[in-house]
N, C-alpha and C. Protein backbone atom coordinates (compact mmCIF):
# COMPACT_ATOMS: atom_id res chain seq x y z
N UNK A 1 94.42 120.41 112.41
CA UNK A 1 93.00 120.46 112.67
C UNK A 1 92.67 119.49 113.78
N UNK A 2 91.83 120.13 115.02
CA UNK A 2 91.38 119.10 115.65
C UNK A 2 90.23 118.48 115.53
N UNK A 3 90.42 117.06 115.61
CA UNK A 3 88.95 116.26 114.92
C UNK A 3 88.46 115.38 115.92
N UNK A 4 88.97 115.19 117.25
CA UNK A 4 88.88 114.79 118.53
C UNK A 4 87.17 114.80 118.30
N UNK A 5 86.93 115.87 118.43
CA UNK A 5 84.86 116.13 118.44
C UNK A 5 84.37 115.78 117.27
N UNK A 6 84.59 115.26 116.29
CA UNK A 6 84.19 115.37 115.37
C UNK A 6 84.35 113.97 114.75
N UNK A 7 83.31 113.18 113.39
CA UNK A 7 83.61 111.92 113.19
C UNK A 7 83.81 112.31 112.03
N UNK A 8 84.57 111.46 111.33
CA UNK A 8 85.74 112.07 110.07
C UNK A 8 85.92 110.49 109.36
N UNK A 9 84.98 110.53 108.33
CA UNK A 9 85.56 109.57 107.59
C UNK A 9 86.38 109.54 106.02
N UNK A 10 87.34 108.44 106.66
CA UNK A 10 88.72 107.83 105.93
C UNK A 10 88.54 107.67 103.98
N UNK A 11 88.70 108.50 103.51
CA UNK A 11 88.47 108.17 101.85
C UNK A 11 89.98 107.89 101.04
N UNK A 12 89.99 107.00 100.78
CA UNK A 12 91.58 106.19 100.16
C UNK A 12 91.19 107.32 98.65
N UNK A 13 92.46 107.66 98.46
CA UNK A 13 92.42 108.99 97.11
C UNK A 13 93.85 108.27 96.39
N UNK A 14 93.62 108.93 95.35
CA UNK A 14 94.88 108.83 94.63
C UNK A 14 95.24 110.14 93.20
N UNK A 15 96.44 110.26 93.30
CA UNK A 15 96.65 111.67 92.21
C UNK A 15 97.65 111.00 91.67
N UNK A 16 98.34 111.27 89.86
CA UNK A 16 98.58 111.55 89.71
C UNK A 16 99.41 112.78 88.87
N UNK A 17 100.74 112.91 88.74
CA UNK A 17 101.96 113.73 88.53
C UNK A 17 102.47 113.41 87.29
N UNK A 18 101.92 114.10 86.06
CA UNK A 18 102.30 113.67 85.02
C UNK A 18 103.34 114.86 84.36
N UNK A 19 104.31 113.99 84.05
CA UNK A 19 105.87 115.34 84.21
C UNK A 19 105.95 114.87 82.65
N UNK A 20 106.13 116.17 81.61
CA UNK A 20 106.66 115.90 80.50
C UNK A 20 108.28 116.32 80.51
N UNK A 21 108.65 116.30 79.55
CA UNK A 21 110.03 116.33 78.90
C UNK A 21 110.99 117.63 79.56
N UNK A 22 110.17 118.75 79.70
CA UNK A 22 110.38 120.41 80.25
C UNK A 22 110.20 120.11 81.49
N UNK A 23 109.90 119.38 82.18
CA UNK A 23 109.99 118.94 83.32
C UNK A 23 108.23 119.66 84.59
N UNK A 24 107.73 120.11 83.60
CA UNK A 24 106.47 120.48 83.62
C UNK A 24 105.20 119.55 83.94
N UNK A 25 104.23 119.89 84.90
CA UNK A 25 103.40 118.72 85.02
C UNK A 25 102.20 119.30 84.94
N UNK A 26 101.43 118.35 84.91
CA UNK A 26 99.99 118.59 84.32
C UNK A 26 98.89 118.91 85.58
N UNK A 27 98.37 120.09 85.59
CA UNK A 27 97.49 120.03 86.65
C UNK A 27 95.80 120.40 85.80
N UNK A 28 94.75 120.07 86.64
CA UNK A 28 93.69 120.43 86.09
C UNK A 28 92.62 121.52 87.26
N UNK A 29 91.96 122.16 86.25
CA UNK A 29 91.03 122.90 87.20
C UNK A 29 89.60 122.48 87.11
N UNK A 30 88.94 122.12 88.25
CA UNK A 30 88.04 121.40 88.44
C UNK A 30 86.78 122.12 88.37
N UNK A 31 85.88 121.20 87.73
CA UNK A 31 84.34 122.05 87.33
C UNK A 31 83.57 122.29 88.13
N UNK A 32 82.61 122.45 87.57
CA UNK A 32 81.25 123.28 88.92
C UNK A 32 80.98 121.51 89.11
N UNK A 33 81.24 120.27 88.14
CA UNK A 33 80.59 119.59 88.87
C UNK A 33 81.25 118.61 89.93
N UNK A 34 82.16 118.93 90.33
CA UNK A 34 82.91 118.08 91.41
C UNK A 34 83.03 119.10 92.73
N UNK A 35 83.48 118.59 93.92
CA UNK A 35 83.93 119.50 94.86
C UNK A 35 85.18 120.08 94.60
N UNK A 36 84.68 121.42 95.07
CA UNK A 36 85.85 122.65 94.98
C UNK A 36 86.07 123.25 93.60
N UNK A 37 84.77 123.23 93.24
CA UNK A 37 84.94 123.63 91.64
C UNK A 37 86.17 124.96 91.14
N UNK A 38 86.42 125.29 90.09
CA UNK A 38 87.40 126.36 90.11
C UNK A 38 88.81 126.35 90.64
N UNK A 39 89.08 125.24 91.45
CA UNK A 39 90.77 124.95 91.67
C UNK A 39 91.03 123.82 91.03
N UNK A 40 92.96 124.39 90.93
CA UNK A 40 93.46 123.60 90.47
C UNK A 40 94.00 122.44 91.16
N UNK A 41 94.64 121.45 90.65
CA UNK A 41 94.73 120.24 91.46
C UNK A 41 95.46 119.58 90.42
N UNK A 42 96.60 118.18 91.18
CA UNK A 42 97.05 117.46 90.44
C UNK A 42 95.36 116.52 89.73
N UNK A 43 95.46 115.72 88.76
CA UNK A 43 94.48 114.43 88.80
C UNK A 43 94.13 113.63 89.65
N UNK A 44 93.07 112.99 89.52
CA UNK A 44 92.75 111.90 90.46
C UNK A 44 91.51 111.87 91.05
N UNK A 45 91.16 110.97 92.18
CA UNK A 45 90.26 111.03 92.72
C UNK A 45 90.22 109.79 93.56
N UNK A 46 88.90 109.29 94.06
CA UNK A 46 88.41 108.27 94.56
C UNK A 46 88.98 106.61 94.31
N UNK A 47 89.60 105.68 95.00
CA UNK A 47 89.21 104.43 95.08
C UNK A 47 88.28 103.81 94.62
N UNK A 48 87.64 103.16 93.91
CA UNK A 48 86.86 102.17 93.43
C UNK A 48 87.44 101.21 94.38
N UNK A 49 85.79 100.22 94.79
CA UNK A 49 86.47 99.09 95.59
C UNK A 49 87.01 97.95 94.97
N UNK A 50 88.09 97.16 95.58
CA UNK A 50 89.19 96.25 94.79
C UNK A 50 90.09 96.66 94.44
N UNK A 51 90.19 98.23 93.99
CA UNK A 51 91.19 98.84 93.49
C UNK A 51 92.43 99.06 94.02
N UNK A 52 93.88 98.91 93.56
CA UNK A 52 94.87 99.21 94.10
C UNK A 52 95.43 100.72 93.79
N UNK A 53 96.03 101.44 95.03
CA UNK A 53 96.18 102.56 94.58
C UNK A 53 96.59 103.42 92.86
N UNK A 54 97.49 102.36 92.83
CA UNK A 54 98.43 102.56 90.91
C UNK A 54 97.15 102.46 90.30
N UNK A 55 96.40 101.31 90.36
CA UNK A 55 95.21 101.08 89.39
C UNK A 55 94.46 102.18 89.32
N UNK A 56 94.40 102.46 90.42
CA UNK A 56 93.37 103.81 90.50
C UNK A 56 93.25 104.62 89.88
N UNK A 57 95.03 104.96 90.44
CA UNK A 57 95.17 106.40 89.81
C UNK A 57 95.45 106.75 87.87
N UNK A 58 96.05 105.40 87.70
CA UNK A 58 95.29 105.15 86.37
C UNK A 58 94.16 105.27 85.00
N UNK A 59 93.21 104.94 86.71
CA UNK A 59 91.89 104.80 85.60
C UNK A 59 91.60 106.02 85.91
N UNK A 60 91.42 107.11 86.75
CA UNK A 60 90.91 108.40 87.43
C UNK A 60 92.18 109.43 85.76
N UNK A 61 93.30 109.05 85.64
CA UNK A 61 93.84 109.96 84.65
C UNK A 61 93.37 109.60 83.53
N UNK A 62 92.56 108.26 82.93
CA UNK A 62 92.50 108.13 81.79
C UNK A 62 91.02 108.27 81.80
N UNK A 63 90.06 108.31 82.59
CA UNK A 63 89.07 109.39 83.04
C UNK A 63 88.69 110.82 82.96
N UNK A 64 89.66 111.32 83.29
CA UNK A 64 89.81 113.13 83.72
C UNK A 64 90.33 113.69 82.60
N UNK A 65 91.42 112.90 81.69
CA UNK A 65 92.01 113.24 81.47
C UNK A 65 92.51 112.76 80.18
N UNK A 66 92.29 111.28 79.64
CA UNK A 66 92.11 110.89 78.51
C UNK A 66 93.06 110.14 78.15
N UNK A 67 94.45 110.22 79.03
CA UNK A 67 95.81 109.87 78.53
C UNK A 67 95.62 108.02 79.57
N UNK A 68 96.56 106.86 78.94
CA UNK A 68 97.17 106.22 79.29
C UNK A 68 98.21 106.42 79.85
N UNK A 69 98.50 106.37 81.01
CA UNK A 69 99.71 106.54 81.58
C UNK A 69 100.75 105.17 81.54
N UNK A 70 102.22 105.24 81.90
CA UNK A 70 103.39 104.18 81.78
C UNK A 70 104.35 104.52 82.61
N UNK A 71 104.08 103.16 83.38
CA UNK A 71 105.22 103.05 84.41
C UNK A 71 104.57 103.76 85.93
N UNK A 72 105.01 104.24 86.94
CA UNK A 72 104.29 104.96 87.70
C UNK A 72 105.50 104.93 88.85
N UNK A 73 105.76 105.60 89.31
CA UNK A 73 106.85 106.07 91.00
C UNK A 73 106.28 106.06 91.83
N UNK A 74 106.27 105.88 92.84
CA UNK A 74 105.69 106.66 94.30
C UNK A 74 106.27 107.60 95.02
N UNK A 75 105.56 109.20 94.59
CA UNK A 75 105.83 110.45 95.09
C UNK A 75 105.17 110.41 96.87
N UNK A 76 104.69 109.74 97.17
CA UNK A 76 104.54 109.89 98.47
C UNK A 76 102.88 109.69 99.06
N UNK A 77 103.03 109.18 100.28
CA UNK A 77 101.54 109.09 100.64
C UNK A 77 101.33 110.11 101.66
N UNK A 78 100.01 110.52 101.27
CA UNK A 78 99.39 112.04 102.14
C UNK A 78 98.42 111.73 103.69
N UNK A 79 98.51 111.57 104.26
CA UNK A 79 97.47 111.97 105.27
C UNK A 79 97.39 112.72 106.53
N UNK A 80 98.33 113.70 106.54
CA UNK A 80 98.37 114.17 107.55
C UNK A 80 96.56 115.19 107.53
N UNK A 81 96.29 115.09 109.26
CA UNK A 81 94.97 115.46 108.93
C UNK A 81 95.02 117.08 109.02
N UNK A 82 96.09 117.53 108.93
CA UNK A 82 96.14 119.40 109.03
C UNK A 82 96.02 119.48 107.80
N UNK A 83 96.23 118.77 106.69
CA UNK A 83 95.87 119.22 105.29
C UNK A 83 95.09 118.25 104.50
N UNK A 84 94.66 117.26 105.11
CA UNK A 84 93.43 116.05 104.47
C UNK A 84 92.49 115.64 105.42
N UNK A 85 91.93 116.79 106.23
CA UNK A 85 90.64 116.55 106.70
C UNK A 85 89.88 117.71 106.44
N UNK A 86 89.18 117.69 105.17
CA UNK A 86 88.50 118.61 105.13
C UNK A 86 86.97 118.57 104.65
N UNK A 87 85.81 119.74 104.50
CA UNK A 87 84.39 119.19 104.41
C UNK A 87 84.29 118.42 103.06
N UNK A 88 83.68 116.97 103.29
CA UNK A 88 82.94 116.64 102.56
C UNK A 88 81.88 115.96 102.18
N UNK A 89 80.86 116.37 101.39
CA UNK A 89 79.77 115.77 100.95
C UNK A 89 78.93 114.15 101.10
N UNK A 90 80.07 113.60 100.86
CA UNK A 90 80.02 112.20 100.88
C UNK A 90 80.09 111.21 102.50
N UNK A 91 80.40 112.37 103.28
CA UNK A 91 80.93 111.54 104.43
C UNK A 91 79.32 112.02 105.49
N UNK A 92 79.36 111.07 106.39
CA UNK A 92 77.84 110.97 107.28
C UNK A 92 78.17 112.51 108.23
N UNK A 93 78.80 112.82 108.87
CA UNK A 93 79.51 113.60 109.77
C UNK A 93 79.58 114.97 108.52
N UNK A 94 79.45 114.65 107.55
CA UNK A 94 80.36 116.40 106.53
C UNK A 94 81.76 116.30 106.75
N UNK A 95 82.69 115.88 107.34
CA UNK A 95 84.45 115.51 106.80
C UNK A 95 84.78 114.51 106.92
N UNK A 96 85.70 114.62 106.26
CA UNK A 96 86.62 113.55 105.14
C UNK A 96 88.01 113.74 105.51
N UNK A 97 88.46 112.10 105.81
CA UNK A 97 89.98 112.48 105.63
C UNK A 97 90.61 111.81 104.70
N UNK A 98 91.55 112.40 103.43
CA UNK A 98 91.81 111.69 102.54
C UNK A 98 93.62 111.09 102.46
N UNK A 99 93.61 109.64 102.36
CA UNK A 99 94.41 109.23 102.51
C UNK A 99 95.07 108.56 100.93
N UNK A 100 96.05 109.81 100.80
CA UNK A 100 96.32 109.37 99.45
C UNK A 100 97.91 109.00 98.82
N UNK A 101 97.24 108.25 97.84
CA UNK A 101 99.24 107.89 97.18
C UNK A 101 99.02 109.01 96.17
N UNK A 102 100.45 109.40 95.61
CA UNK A 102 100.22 110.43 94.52
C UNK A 102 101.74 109.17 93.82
N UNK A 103 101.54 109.32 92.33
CA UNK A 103 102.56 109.01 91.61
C UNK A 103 102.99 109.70 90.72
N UNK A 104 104.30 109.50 90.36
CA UNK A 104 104.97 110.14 89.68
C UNK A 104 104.70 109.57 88.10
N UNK A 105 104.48 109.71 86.19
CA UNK A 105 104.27 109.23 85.51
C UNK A 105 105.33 110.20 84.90
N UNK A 106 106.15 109.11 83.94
CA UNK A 106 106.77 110.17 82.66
C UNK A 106 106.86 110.30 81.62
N UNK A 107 105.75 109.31 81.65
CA UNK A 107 105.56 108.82 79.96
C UNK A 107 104.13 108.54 79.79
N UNK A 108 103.27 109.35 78.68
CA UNK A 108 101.56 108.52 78.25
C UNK A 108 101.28 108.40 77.36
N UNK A 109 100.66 108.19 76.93
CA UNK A 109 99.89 107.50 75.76
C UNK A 109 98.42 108.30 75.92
N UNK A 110 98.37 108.76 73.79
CA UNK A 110 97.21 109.57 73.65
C UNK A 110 96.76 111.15 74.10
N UNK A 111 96.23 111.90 73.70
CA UNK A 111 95.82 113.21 74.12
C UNK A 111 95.19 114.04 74.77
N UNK A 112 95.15 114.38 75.84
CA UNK A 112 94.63 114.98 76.71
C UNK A 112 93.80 115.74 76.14
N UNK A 113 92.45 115.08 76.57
CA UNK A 113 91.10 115.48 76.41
C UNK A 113 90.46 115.45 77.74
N UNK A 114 90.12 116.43 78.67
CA UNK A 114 89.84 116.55 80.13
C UNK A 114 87.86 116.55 79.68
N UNK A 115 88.16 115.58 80.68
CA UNK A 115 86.25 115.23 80.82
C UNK A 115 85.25 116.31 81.72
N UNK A 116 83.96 115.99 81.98
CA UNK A 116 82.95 117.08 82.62
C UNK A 116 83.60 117.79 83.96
N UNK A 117 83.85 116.65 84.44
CA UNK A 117 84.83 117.16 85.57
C UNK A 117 85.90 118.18 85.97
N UNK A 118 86.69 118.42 84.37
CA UNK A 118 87.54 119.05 84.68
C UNK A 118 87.47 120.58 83.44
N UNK A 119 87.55 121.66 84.11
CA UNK A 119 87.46 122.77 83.53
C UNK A 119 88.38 122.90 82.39
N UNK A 120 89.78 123.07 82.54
CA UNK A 120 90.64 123.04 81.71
C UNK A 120 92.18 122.54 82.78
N UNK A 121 93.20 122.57 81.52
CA UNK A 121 94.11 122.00 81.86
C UNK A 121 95.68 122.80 81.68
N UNK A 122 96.71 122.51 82.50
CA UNK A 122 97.87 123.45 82.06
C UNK A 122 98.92 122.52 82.26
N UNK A 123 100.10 122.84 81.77
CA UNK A 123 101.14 122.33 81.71
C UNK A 123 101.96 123.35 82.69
N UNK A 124 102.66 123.20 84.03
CA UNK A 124 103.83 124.31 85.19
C UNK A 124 104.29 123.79 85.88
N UNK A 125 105.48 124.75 85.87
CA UNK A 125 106.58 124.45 86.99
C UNK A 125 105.81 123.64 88.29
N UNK A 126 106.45 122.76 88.90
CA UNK A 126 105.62 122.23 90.58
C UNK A 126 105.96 123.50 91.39
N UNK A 127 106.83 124.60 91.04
CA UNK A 127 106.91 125.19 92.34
C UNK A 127 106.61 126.62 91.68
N UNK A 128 105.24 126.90 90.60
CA UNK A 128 104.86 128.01 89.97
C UNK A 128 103.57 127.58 89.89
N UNK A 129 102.18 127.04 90.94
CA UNK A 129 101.12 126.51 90.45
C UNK A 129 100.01 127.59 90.61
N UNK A 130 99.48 127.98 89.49
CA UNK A 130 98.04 128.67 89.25
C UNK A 130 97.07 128.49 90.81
N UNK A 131 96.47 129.73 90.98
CA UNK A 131 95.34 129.44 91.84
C UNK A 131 94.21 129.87 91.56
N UNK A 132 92.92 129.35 92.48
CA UNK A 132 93.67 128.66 93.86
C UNK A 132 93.94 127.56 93.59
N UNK A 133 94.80 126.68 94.52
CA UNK A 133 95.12 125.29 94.33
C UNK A 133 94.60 124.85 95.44
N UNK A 134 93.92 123.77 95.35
CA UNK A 134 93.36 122.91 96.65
C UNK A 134 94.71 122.57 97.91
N UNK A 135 94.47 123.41 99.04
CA UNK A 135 95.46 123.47 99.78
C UNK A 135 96.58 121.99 100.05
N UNK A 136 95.67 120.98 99.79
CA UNK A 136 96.91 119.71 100.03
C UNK A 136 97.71 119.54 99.11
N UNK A 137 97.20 120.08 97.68
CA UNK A 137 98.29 119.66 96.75
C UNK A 137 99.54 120.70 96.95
N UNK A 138 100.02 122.15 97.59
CA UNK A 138 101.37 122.45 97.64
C UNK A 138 101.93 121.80 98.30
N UNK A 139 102.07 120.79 98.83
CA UNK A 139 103.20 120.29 99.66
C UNK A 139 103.22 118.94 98.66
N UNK A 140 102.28 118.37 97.85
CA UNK A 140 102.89 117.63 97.07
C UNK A 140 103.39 118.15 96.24
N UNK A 141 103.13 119.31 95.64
CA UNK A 141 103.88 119.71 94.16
C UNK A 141 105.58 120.37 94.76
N UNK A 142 105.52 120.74 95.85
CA UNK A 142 106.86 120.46 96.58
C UNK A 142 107.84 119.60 96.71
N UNK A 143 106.83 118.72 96.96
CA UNK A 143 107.83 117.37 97.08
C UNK A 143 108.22 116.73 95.63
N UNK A 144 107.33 116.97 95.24
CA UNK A 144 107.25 117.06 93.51
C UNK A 144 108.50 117.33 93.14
N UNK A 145 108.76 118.62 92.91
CA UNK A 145 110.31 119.19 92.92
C UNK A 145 111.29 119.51 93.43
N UNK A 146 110.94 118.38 94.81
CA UNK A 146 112.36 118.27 96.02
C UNK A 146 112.31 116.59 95.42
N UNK A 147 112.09 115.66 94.75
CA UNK A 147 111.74 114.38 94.68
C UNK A 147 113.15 113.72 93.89
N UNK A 148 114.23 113.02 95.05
CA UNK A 148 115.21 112.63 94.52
C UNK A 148 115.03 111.15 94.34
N UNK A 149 114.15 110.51 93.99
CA UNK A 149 113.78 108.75 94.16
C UNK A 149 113.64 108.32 95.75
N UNK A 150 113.67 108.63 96.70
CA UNK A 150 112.90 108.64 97.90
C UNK A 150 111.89 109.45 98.24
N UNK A 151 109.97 108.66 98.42
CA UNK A 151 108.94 108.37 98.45
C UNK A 151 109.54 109.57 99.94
N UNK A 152 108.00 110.36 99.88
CA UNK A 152 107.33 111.05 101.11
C UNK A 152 106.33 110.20 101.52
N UNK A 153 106.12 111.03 103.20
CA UNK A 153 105.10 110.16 104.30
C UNK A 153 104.97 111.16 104.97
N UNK A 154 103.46 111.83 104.29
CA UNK A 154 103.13 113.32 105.23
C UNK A 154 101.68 112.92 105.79
């Protein structure tokens, strides 16, 4: 995308990748009340300020999603702007470029109970995901299941 003409502000994001036992991860489909209602998507969301990415993505799953998460990886940080600059609401200009860590979790604590935000929830393959899926997350759920303990930088 070219953003040369255009003013595009920077939103620090965070997702994550919660892999159970089947090697299956958790994605959610998002409500009428967030942007992009009706797709699916790993978890996550927004920075709080002070926040460190892990923290984040933390509190955004035990938010969305209800579970305590343990331990956390780094699946890779996102910003390329061909797939994280896109319209949004919040920004003065209407886009957003989101610059995000996604982590890997393999272990939580408690039951997934998905909040207003999130429509419902599934347990799939990273390289079998329901649509639509918010276009940045296939190349993480890719890397997802190309992910040999060396971190992506897209």
């Amino acid at each position: 995308m070219n953003t040369s003409s255009t003013t595009v502000q920077f939103f620090p994001a965070t997702n994550g990748a919660v892999v159970n036992e089947q090697g299956l991860v958790l994605l959610t489909q998002r409500s009428e009340k967030v942007r992009a209602p009706g797709y699916w998507c790993l978890p996550g969301g927004h920075l709080d300020p002070g926040e460190t990415w892990l923290d984040g993505c933390r509190r955004e799953l035990r938010e969305e999603v209800g579970i305590e998460v343990v331990g956390g990886e780094l699946l890779g940080i996102y910003s390329d702007p061909a797939t994280n600059v896109v319209p949004h609401p919040g920004s003065a200009s209407g886009m957003g470029q989101f610059l995000t860590a996604v982590f890997i979790f393999r272990a939580y604590a408690g039951e997934i109970r998905p909040n207003e935000e999130v429509q419902q929830y599934r347990w799939v393959a990273p390289r079998s995901p329901p649509g639509p899926l918010i276009s940045s997350h296939y190349v993480r759920l890719e890397d997802l299941g190309a992910f040999q303990g060396r971190s992506f930088f897209r």
